[in-house]
PDB file of N, CA and C in Angstrom:
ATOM      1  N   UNK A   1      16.755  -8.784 -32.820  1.00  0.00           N
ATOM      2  CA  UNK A   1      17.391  -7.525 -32.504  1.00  0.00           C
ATOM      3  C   UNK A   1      16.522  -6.395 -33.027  1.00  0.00           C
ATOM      4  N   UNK A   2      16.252  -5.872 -32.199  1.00  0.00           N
ATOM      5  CA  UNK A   2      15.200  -4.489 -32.387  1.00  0.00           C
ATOM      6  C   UNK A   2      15.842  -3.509 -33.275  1.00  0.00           C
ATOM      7  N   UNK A   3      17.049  -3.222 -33.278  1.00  0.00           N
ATOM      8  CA  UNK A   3      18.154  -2.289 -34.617  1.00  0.00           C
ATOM      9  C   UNK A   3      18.625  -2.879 -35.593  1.00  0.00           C
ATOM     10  N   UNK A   4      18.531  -4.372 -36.021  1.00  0.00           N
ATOM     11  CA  UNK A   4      19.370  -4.877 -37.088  1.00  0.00           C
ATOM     12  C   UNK A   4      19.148  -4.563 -37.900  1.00  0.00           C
ATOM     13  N   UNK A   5      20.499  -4.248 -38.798  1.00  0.00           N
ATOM     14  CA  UNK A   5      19.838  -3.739 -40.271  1.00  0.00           C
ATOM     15  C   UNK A   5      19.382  -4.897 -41.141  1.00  0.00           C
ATOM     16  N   UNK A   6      18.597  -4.032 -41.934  1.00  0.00           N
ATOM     17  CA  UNK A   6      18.134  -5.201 -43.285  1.00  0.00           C
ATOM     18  C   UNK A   6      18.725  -5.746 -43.985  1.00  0.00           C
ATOM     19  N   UNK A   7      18.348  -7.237 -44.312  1.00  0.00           N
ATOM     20  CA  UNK A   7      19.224  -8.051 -44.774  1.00  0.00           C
ATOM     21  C   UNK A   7      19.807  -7.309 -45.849  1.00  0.00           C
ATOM     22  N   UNK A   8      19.224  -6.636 -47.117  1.00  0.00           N
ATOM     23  CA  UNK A   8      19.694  -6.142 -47.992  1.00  0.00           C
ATOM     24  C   UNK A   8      20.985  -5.675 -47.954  1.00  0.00           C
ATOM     25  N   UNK A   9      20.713  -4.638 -46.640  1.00  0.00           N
ATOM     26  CA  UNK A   9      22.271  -3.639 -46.285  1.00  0.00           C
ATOM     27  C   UNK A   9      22.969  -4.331 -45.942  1.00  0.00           C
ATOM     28  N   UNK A  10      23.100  -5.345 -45.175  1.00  0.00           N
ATOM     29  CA  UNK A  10      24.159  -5.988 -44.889  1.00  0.00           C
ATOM     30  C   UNK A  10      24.673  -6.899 -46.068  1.00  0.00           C
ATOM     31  N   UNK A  11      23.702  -7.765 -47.078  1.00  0.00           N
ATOM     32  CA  UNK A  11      24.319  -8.212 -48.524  1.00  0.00           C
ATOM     33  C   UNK A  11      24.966  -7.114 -49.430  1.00  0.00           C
ATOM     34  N   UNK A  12      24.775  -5.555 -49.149  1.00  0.00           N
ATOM     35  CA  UNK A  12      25.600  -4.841 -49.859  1.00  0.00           C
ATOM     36  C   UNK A  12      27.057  -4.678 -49.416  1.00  0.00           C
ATOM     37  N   UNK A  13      27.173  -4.807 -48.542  1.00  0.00           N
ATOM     38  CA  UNK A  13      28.669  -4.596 -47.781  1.00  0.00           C
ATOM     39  C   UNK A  13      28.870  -5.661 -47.705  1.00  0.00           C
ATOM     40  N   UNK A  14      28.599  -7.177 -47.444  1.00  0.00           N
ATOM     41  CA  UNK A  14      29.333  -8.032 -47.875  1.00  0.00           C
ATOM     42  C   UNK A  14      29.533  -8.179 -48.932  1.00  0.00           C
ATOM     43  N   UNK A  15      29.225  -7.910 -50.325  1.00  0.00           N
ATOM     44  CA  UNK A  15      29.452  -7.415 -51.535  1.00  0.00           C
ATOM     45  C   UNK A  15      30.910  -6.466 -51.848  1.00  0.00           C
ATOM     46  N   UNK A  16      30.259  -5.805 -51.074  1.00  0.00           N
ATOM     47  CA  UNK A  16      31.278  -3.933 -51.169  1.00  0.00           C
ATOM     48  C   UNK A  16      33.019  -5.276 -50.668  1.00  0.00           C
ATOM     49  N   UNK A  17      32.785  -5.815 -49.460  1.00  0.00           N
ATOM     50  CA  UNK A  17      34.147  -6.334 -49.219  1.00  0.00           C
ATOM     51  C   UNK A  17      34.754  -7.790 -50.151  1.00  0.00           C
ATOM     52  N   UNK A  18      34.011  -8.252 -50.520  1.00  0.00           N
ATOM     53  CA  UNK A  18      34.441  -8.703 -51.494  1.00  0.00           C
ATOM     54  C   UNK A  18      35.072  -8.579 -52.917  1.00  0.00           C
ATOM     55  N   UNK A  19      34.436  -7.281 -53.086  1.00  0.00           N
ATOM     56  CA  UNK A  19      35.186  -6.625 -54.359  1.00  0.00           C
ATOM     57  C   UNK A  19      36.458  -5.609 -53.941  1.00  0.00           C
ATOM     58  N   UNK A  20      36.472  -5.171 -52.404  1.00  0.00           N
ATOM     59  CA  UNK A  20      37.566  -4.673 -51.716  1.00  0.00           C
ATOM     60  C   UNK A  20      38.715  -5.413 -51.723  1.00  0.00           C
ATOM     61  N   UNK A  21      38.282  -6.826 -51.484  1.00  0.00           N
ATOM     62  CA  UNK A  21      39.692  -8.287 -51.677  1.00  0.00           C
ATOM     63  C   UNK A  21      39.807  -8.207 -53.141  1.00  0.00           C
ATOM     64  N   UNK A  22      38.851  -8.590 -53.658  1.00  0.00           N
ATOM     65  CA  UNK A  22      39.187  -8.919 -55.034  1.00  0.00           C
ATOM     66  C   UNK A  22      40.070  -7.643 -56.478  1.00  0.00           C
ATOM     67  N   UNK A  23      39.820  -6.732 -55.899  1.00  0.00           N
ATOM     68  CA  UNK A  23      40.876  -5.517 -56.375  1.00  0.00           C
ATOM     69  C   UNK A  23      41.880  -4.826 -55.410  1.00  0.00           C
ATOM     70  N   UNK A  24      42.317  -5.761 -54.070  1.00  0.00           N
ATOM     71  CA  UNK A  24      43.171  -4.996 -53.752  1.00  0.00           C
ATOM     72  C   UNK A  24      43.102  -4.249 -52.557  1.00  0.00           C
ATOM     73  N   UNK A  25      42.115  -3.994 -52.429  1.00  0.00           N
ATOM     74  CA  UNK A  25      41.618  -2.700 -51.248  1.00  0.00           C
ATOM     75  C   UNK A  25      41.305  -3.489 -50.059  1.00  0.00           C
ATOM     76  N   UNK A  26      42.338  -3.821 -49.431  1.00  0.00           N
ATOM     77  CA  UNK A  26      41.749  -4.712 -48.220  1.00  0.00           C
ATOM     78  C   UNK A  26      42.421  -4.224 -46.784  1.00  0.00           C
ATOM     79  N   UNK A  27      42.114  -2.845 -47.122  1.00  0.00           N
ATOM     80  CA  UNK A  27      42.646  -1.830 -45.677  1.00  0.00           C
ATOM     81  C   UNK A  27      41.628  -2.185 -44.400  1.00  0.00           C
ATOM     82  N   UNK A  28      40.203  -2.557 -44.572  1.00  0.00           N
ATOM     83  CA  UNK A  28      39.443  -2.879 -43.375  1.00  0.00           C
ATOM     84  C   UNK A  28      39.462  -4.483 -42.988  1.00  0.00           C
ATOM     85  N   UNK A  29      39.387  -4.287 -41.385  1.00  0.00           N
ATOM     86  CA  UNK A  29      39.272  -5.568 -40.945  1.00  0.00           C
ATOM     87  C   UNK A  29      37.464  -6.372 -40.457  1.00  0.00           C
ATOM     88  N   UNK A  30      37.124  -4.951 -40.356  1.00  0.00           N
ATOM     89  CA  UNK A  30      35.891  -5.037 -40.291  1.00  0.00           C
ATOM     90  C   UNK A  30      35.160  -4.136 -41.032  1.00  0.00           C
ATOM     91  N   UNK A  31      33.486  -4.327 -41.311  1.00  0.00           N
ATOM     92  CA  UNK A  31      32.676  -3.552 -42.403  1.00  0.00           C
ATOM     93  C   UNK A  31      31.772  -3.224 -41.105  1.00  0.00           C
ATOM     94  N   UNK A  32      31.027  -1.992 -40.419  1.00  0.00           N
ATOM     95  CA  UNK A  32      30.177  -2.543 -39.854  1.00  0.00           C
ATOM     96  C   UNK A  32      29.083  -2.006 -40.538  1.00  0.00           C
ATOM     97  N   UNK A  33      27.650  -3.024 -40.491  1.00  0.00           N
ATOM     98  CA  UNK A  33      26.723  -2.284 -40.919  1.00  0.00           C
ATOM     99  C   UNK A  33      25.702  -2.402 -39.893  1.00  0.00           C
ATOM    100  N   UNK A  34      24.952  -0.715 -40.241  1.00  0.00           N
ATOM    101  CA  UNK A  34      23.681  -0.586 -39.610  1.00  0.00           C
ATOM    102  C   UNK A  34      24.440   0.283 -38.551  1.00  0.00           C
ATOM    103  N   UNK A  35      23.466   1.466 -38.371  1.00  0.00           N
ATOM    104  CA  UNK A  35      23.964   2.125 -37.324  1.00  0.00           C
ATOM    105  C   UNK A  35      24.558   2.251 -35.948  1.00  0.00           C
ATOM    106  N   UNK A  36      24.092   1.048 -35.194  1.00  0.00           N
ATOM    107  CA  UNK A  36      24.369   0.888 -34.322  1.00  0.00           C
ATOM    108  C   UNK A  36      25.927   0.658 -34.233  1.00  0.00           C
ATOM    109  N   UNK A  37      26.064  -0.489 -35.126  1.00  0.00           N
ATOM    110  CA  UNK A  37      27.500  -0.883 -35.524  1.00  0.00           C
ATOM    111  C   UNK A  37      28.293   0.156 -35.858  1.00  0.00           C
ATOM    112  N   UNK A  38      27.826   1.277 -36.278  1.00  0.00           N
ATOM    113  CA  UNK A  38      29.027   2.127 -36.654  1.00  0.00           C
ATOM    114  C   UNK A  38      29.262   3.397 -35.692  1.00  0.00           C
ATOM    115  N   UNK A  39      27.890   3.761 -34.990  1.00  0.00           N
ATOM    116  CA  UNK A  39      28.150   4.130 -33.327  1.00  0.00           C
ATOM    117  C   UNK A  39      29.410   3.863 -32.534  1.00  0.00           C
ATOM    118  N   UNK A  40      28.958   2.151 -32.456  1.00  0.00           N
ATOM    119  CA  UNK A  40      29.868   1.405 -31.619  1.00  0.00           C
ATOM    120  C   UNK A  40      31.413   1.506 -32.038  1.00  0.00           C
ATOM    121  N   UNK A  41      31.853   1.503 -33.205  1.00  0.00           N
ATOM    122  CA  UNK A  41      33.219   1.198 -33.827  1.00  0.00           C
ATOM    123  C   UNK A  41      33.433   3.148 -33.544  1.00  0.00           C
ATOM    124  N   UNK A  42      32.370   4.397 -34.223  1.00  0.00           N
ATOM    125  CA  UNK A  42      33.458   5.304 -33.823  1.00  0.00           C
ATOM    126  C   UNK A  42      33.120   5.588 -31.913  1.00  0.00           C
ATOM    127  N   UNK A  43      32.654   5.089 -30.777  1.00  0.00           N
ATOM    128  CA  UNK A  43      32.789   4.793 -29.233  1.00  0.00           C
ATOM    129  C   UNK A  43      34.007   4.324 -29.434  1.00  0.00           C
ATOM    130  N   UNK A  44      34.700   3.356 -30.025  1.00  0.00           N
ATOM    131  CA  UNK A  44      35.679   2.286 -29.551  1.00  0.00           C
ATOM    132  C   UNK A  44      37.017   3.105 -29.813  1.00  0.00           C
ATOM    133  N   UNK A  45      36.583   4.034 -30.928  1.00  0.00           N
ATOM    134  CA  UNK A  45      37.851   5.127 -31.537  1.00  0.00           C
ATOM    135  C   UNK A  45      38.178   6.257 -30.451  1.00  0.00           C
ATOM    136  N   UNK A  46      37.019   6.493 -29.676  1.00  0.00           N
ATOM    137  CA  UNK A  46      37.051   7.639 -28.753  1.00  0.00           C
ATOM    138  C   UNK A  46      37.488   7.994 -27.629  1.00  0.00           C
ATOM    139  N   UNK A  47      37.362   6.764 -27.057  1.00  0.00           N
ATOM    140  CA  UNK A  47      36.890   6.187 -25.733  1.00  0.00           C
ATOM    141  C   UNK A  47      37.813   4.954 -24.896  1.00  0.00           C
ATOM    142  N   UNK A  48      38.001   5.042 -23.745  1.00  0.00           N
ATOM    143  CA  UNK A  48      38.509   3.860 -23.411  1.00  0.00           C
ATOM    144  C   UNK A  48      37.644   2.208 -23.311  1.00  0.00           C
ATOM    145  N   UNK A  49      38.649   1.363 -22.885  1.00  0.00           N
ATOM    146  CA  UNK A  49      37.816   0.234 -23.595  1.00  0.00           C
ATOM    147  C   UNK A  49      36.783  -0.047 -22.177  1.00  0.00           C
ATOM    148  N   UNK A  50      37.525   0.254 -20.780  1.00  0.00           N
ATOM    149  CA  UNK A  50      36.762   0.194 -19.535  1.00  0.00           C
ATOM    150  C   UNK A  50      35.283   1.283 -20.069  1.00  0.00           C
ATOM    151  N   UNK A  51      35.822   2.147 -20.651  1.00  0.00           N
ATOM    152  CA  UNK A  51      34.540   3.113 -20.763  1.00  0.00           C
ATOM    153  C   UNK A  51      33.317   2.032 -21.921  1.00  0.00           C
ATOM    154  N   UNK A  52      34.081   1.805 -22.831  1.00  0.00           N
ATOM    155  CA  UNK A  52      32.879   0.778 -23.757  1.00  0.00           C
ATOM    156  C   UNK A  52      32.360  -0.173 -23.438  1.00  0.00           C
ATOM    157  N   UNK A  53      33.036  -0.920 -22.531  1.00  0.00           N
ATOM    158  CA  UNK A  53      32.508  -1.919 -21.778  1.00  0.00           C
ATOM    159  C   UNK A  53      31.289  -1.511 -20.959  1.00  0.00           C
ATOM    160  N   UNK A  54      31.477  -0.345 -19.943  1.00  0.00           N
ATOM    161  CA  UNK A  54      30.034   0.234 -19.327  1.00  0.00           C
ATOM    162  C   UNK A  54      29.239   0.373 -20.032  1.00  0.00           C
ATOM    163  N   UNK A  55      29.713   1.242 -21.475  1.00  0.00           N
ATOM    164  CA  UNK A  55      28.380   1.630 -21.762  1.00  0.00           C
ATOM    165  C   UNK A  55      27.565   0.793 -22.248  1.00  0.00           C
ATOM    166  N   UNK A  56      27.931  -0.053 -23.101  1.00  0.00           N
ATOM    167  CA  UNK A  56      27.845  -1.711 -23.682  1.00  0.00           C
ATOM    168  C   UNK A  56      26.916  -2.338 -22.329  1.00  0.00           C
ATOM    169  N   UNK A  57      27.505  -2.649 -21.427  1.00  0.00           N
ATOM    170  CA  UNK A  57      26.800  -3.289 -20.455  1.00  0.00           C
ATOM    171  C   UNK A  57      25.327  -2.634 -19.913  1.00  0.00           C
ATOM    172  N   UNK A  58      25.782  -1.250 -19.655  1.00  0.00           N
ATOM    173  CA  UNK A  58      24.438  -0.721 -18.969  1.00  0.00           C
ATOM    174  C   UNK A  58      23.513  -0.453 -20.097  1.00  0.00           C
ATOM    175  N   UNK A  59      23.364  -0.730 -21.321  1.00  0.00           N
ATOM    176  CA  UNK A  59      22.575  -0.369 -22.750  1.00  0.00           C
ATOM    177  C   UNK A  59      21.796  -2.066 -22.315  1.00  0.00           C
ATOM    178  N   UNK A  60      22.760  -2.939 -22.552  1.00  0.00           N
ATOM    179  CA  UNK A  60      22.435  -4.317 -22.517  1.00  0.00           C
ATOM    180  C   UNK A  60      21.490  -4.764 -21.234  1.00  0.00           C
ATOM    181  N   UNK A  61      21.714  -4.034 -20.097  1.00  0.00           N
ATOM    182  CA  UNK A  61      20.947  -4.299 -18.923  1.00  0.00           C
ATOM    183  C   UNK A  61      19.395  -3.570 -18.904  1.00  0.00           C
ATOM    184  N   UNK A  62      19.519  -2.195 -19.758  1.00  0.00           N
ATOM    185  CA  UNK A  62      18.050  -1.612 -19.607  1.00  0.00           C
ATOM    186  C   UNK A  62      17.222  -1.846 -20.594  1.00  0.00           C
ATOM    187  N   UNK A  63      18.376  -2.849 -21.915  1.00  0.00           N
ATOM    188  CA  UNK A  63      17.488  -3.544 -22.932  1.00  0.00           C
ATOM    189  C   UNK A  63      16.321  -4.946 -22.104  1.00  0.00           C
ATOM    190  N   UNK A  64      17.102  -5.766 -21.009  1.00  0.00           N
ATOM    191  CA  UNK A  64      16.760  -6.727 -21.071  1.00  0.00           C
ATOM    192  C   UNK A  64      15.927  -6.646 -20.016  1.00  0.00           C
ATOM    193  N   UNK A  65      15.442  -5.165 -18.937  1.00  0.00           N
ATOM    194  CA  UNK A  65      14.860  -4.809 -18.481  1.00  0.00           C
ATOM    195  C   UNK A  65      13.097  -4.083 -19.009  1.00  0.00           C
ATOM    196  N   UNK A  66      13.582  -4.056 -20.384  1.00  0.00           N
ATOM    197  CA  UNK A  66      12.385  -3.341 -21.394  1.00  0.00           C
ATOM    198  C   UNK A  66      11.403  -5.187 -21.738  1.00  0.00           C
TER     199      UNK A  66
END
């Protein structure tokens, strides 16, 4: 994946949610990391899901066209 974040960042937030369970704080169902991921989650807040699905798809089609 050409955007994934670094392993690091992602061992910090699986970190960060583990100490979220372990004191209590377990308001998220998901952590996302790396930008893309958190693009995508506030799209999904915005937007309809027919709309995320396009955009999702046509991103995915001019990736696999590159």
């Amino acid at each position: 994946m050409r955007n994934a974040p670094h392993p690091e960042e992602v061992a910090k937030v699986v970190i960060e949610s583990i100490h979220a369970l372990k004191y209590g704080n377990h308001d998220l169902f998901r952590y996302p990391v790396g930008e893309d991921a958190k693009r995508y989650a506030e799209a999904k807040r915005k937007i309809s899901g027919f709309e995320l699905y396009s955009l999702v798809a046509e991103r995915t089609i001019s990736y696999q066209r590159n």
